[in-house]
N, C-alpha and C. Protein backbone atom coordinates (compact mmCIF):
# COMPACT_ATOMS: atom_id res chain seq x y z
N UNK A 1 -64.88 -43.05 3.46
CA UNK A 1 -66.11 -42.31 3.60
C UNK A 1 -65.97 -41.02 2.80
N UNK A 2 -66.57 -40.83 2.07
CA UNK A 2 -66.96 -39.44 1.09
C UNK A 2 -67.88 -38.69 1.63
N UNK A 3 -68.05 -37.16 1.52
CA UNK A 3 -68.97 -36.54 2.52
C UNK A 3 -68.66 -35.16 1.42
N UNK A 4 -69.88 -35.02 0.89
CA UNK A 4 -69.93 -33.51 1.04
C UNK A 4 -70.38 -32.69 1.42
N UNK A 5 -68.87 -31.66 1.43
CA UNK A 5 -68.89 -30.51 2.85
C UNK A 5 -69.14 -29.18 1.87
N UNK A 6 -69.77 -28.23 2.74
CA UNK A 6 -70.21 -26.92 2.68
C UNK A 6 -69.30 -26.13 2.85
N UNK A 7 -67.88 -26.61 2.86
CA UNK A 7 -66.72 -26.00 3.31
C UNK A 7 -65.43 -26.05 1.98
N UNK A 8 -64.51 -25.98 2.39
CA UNK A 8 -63.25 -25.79 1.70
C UNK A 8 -62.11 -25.87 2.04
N UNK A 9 -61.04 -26.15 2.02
CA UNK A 9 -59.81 -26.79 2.23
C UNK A 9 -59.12 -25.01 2.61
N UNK A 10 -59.44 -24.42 1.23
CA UNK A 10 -58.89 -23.14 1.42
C UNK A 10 -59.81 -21.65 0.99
N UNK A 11 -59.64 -21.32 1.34
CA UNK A 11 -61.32 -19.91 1.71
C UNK A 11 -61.16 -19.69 -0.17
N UNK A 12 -59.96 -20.16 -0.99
CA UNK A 12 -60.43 -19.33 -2.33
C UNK A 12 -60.47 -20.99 -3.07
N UNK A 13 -61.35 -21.42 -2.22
CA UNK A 13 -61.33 -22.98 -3.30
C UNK A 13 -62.95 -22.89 -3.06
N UNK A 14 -63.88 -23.80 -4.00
CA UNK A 14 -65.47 -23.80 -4.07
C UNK A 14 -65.18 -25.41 -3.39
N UNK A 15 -66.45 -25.30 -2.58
CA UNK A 15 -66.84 -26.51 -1.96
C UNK A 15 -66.35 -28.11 -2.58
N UNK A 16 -65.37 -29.08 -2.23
CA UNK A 16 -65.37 -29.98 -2.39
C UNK A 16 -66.02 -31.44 -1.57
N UNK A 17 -65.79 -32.77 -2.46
CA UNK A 17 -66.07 -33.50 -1.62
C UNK A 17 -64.95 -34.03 -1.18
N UNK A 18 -65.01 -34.61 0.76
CA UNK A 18 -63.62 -34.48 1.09
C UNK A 18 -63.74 -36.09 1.84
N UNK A 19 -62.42 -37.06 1.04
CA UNK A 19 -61.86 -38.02 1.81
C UNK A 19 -61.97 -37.93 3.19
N UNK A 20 -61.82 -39.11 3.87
CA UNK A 20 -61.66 -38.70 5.36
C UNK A 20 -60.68 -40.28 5.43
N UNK A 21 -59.60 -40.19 5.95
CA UNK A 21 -58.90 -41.40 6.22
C UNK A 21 -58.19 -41.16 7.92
N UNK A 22 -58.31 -42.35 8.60
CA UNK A 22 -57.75 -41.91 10.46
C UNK A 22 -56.66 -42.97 10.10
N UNK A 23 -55.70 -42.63 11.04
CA UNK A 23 -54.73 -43.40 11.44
C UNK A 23 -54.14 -43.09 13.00
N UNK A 24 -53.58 -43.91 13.69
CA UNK A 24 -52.58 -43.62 14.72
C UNK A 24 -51.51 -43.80 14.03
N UNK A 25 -50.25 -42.31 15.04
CA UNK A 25 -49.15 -42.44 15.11
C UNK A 25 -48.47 -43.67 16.13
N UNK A 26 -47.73 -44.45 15.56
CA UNK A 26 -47.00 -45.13 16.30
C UNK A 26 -45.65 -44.61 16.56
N UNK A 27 -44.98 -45.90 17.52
CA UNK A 27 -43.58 -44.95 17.82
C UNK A 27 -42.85 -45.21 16.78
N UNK A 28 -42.50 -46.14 15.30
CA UNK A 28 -41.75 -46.34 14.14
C UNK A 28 -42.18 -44.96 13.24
N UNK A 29 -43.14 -44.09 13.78
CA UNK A 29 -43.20 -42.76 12.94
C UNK A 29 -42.78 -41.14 13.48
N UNK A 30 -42.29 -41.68 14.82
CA UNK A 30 -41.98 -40.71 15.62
C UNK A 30 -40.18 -40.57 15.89
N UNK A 31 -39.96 -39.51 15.87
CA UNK A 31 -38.33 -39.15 16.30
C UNK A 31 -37.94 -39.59 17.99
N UNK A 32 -36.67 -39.13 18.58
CA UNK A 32 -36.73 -39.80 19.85
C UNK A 32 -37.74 -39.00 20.79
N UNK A 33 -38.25 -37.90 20.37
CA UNK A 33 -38.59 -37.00 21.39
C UNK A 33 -40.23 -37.49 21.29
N UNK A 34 -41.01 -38.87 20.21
CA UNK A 34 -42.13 -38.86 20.18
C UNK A 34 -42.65 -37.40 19.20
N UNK A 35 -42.43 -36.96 18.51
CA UNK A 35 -42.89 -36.14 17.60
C UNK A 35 -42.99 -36.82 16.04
N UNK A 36 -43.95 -36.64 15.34
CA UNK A 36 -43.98 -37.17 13.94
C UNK A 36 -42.56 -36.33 12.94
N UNK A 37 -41.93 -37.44 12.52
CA UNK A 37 -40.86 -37.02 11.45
C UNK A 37 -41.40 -36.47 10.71
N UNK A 38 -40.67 -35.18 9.79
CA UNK A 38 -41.64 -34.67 9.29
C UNK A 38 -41.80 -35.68 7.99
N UNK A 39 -41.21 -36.11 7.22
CA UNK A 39 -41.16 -37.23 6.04
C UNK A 39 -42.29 -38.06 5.75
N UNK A 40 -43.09 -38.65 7.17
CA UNK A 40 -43.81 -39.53 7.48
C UNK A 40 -45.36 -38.85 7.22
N UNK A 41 -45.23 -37.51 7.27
CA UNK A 41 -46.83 -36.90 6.68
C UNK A 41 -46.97 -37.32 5.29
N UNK A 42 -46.14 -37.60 4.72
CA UNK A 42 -45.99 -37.74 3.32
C UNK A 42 -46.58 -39.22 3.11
N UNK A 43 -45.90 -40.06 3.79
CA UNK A 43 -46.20 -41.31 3.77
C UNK A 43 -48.25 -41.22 4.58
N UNK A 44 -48.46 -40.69 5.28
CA UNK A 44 -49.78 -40.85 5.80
C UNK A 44 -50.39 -40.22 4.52
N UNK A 45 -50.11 -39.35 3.99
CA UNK A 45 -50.85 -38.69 2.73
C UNK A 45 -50.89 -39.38 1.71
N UNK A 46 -49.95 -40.51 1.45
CA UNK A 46 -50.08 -41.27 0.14
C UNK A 46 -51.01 -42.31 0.43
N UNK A 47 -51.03 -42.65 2.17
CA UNK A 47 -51.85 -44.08 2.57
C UNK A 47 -53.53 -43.77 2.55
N UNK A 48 -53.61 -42.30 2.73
CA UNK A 48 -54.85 -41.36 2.62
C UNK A 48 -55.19 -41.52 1.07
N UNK A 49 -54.57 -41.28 -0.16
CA UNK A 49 -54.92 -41.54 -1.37
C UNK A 49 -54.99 -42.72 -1.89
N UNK A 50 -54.48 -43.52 -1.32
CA UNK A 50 -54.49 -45.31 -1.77
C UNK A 50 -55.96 -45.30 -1.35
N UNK A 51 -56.34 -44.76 -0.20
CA UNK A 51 -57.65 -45.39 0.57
C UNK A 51 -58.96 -44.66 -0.31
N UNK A 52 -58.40 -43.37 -0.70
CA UNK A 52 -59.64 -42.73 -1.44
C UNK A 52 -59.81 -43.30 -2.74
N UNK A 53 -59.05 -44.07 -3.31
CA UNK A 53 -59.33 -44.55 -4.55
C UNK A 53 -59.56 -45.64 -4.45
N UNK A 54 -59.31 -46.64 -3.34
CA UNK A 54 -60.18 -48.03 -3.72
C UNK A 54 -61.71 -47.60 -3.11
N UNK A 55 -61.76 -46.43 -2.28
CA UNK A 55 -63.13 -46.35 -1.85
C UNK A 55 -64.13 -45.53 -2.41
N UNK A 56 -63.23 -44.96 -4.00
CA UNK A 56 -63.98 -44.55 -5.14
C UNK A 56 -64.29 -45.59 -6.35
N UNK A 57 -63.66 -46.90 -5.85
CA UNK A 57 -63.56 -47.91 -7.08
C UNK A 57 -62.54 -47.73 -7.41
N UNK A 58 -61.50 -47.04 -8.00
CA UNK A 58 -60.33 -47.59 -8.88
C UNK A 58 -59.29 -48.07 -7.74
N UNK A 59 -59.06 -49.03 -7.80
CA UNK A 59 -57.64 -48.94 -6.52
C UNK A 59 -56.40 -49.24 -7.42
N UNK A 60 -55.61 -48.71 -6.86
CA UNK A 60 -54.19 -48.95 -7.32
C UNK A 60 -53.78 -49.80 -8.89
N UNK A 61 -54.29 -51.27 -7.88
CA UNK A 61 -53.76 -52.38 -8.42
C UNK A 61 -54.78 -52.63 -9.75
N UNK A 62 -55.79 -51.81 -9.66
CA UNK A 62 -56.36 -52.36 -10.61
C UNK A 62 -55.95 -51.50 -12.11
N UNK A 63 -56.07 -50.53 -11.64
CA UNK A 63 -55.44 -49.71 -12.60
C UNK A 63 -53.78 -50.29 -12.93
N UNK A 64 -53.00 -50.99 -12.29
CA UNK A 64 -51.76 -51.48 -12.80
C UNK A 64 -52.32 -52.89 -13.99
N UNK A 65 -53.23 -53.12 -13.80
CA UNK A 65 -53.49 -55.15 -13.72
C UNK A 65 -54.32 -54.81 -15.22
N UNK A 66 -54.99 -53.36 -15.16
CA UNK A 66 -56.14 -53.00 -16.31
C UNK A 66 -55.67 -52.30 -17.21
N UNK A 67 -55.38 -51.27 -16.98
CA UNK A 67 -54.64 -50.07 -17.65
C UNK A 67 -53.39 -50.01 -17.57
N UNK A 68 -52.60 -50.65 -17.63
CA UNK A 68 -50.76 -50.45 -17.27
C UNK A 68 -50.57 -49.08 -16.86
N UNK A 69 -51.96 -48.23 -15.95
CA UNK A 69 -51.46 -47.35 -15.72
C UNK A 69 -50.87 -47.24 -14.07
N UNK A 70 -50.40 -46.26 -13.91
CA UNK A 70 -50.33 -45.59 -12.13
C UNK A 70 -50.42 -44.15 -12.50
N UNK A 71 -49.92 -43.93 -11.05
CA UNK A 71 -49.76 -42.36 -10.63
C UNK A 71 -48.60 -42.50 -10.06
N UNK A 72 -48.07 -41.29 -10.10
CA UNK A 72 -46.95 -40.91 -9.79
C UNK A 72 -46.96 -39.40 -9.15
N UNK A 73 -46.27 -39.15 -8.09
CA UNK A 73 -45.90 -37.86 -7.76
C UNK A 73 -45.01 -36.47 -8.21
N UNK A 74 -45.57 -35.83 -8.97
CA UNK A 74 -44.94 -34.81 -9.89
C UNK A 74 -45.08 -33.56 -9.24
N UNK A 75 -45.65 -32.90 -7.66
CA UNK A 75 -44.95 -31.94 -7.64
C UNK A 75 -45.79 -32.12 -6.11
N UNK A 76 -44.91 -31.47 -5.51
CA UNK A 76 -46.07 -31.42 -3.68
C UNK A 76 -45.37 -30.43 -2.97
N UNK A 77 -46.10 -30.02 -2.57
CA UNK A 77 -45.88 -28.51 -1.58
C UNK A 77 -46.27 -29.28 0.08
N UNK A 78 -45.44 -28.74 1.32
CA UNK A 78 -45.92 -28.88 2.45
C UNK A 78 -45.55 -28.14 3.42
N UNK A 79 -47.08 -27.54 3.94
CA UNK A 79 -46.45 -26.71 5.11
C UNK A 79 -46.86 -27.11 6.19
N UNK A 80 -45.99 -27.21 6.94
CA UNK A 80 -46.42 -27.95 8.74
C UNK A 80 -46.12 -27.03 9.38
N UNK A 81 -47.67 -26.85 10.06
CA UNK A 81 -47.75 -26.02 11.09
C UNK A 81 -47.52 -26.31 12.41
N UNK A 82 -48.34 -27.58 13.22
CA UNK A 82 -48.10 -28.10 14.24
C UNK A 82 -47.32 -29.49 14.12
N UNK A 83 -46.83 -30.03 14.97
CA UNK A 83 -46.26 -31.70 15.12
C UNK A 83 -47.67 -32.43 15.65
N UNK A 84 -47.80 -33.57 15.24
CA UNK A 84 -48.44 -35.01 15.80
C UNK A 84 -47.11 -35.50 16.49
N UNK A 85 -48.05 -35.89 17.62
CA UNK A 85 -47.31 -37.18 18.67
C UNK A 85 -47.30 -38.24 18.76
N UNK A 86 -46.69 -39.17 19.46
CA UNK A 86 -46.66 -40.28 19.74
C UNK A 86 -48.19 -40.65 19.90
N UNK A 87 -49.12 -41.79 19.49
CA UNK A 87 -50.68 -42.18 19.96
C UNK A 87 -51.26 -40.92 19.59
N UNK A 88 -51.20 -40.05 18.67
CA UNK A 88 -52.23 -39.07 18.52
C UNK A 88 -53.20 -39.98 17.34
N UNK A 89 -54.52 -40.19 17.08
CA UNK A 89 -55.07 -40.38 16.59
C UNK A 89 -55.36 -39.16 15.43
N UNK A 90 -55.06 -39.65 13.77
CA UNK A 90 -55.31 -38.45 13.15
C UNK A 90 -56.58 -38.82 11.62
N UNK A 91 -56.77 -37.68 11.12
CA UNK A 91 -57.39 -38.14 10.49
C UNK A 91 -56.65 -36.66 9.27
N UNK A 92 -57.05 -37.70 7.37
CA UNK A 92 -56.14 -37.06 6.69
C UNK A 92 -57.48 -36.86 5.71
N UNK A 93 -57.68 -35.76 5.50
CA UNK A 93 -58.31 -34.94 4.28
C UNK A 93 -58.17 -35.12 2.93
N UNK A 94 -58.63 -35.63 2.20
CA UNK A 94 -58.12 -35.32 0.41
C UNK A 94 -59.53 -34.83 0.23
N UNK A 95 -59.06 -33.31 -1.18
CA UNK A 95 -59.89 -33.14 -1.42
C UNK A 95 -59.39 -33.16 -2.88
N UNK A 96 -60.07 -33.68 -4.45
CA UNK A 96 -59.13 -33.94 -5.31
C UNK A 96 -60.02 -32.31 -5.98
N UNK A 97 -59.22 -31.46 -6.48
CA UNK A 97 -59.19 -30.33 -7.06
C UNK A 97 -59.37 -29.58 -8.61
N UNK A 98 -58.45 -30.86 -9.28
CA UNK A 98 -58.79 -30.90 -10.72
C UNK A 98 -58.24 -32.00 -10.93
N UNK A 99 -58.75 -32.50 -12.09
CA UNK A 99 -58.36 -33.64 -13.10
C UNK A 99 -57.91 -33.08 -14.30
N UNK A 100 -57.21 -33.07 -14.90
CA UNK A 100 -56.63 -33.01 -16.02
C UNK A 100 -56.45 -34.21 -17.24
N UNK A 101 -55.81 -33.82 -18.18
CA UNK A 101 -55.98 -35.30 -19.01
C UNK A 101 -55.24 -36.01 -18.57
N UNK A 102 -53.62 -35.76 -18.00
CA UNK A 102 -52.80 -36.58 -17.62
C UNK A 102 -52.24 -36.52 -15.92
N UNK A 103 -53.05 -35.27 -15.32
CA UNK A 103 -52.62 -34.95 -14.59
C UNK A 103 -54.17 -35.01 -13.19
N UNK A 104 -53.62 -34.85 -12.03
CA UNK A 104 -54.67 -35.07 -10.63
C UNK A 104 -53.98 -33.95 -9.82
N UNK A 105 -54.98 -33.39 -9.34
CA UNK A 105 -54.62 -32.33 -8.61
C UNK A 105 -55.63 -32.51 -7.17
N UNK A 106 -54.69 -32.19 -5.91
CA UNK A 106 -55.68 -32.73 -4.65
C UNK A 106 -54.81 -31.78 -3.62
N UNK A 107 -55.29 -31.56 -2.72
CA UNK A 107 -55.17 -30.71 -1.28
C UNK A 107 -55.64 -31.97 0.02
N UNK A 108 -54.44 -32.07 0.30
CA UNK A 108 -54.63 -32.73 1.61
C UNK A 108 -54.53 -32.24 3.12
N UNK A 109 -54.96 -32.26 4.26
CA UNK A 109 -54.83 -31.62 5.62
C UNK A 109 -54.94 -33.07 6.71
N UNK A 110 -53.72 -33.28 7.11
CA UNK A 110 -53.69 -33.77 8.45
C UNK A 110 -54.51 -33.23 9.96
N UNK A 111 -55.09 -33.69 10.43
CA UNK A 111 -55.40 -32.78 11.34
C UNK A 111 -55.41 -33.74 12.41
N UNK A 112 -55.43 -33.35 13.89
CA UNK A 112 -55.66 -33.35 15.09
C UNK A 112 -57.15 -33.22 15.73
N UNK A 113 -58.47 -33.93 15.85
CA UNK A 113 -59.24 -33.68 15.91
C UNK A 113 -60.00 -32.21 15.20
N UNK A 114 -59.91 -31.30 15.66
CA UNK A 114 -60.40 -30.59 14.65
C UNK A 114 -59.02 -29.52 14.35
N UNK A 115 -58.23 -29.48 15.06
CA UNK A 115 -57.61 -28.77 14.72
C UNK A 115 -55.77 -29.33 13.67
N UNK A 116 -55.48 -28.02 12.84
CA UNK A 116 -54.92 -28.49 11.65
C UNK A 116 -53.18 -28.79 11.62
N UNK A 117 -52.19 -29.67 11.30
CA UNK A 117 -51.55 -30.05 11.71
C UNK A 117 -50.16 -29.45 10.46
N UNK A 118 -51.03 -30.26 9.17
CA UNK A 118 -50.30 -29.83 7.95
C UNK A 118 -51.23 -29.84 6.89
N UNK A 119 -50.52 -29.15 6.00
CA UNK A 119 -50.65 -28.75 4.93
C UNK A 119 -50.26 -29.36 3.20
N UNK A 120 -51.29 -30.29 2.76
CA UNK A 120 -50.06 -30.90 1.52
C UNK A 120 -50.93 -30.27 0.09
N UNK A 121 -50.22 -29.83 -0.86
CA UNK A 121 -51.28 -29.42 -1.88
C UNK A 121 -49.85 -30.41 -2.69
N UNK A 122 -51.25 -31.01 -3.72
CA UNK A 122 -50.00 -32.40 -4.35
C UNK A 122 -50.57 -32.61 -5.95
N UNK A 123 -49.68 -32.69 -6.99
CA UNK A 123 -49.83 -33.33 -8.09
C UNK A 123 -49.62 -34.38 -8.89
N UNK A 124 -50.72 -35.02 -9.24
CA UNK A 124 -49.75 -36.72 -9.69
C UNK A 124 -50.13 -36.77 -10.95
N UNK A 125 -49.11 -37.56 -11.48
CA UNK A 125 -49.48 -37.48 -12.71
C UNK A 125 -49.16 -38.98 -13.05
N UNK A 126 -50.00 -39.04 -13.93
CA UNK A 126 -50.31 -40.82 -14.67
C UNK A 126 -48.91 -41.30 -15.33
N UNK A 127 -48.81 -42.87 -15.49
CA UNK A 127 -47.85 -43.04 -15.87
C UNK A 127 -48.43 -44.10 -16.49
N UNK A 128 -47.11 -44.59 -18.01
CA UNK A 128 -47.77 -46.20 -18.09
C UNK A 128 -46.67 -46.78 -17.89
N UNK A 129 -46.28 -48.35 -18.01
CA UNK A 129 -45.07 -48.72 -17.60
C UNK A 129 -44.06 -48.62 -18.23
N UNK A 130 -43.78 -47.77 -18.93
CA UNK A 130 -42.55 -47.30 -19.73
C UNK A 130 -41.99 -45.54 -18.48
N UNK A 131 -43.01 -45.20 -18.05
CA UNK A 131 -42.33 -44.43 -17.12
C UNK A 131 -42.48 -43.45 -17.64
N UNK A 132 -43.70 -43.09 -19.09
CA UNK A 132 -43.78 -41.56 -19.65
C UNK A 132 -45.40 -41.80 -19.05
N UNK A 133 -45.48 -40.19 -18.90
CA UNK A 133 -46.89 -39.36 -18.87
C UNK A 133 -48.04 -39.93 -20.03
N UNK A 134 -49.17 -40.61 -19.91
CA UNK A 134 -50.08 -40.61 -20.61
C UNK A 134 -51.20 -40.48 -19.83
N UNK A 135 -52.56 -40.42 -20.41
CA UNK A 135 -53.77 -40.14 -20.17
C UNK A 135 -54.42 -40.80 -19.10
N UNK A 136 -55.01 -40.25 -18.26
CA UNK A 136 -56.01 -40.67 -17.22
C UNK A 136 -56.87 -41.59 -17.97
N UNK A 137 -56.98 -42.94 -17.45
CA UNK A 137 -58.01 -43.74 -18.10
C UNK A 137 -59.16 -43.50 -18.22
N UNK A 138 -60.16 -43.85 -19.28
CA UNK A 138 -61.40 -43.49 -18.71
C UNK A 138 -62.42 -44.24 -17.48
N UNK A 139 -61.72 -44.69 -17.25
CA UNK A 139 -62.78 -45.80 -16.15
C UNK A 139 -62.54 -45.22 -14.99
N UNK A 140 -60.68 -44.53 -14.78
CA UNK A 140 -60.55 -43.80 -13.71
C UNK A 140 -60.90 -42.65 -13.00
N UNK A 141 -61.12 -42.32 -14.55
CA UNK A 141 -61.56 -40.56 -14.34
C UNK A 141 -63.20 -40.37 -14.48
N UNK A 142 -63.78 -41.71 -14.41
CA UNK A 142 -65.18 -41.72 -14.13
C UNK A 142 -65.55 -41.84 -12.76
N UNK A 143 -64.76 -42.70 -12.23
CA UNK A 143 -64.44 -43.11 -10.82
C UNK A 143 -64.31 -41.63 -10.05
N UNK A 144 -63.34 -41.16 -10.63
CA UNK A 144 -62.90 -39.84 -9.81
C UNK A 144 -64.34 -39.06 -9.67
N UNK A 145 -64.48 -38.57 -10.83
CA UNK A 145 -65.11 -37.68 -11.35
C UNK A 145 -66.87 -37.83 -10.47
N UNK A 146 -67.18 -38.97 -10.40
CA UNK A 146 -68.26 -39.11 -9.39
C UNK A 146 -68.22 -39.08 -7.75
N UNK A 147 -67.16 -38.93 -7.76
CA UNK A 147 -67.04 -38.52 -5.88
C UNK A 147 -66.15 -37.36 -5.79
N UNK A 148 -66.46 -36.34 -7.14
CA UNK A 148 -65.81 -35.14 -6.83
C UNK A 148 -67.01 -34.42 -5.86
């Protein structure tokens, strides 16, 4: 679901449009005490961007099958403020920030019903299958570019 909000990820960013992806924590994502590992935000944040791009049109695979391209993770910041629990129902934010020629720039927020859990500001950058940096396709970055 795409929605645009009147809001912002961060008070010095201009209004984006923002992913919305839910998941439950199960107990294979939790430590013994039932708290989310922290590692595993990472993994909910990548399952959050798989979902925003087949539900912008490009998904993954197609871009492997079309473009020998992907994405790849080239730089991510995270700050966790609160823990998720065991059965917390969450829902994960992308908001994508800039596009570049070779590069995607996005701000993600885990949250807890309304309130905020973590923090991911993330950069990916395109790949083709040789494993160097080339250009955002154009079919992708049309894709993008209409549910900014």
């Amino acid at each position: 679901m795409v929605e645009a909000m009147a809001r912002s990820l961060a008070p010095d960013t201009p209004p984006l449009a923002i992913h919305r992806h839910r998941l439950r924590v199960y107990f294979e994502d939790t430590d013994a005490g039932g708290i989310v590992y922290y590692a595993n935000y990472l993994m909910f944040a990548e399952r959050a961007r798989t979902e925003m791009m087949r539900d912008f049109g490009a998904t993954h695979a197609a871009m492997i099958d079309v473009t020998g391209t992907t994405f790849a993770v080239r730089r991510c910041e995270v700050d966790y403020l609160k823990p998720a629990r065991l059965d917390d129902l969450l829902e994960i934010e992308t908001a994508i920030t800039d596009i570049g020629a070779a590069t995607l720039d996005a701000r993600q927020r885990v949250l807890r019903d309304d309130e905020e859990l973590v923090r991911i500001q993330i950069r990916l950058a395109c790949m083709n299958a040789e494993g160097r940096a080339t250009r955002i396709p154009a079919t992708v970055r049309e894709a993008l570019n209409r549910n900014r």
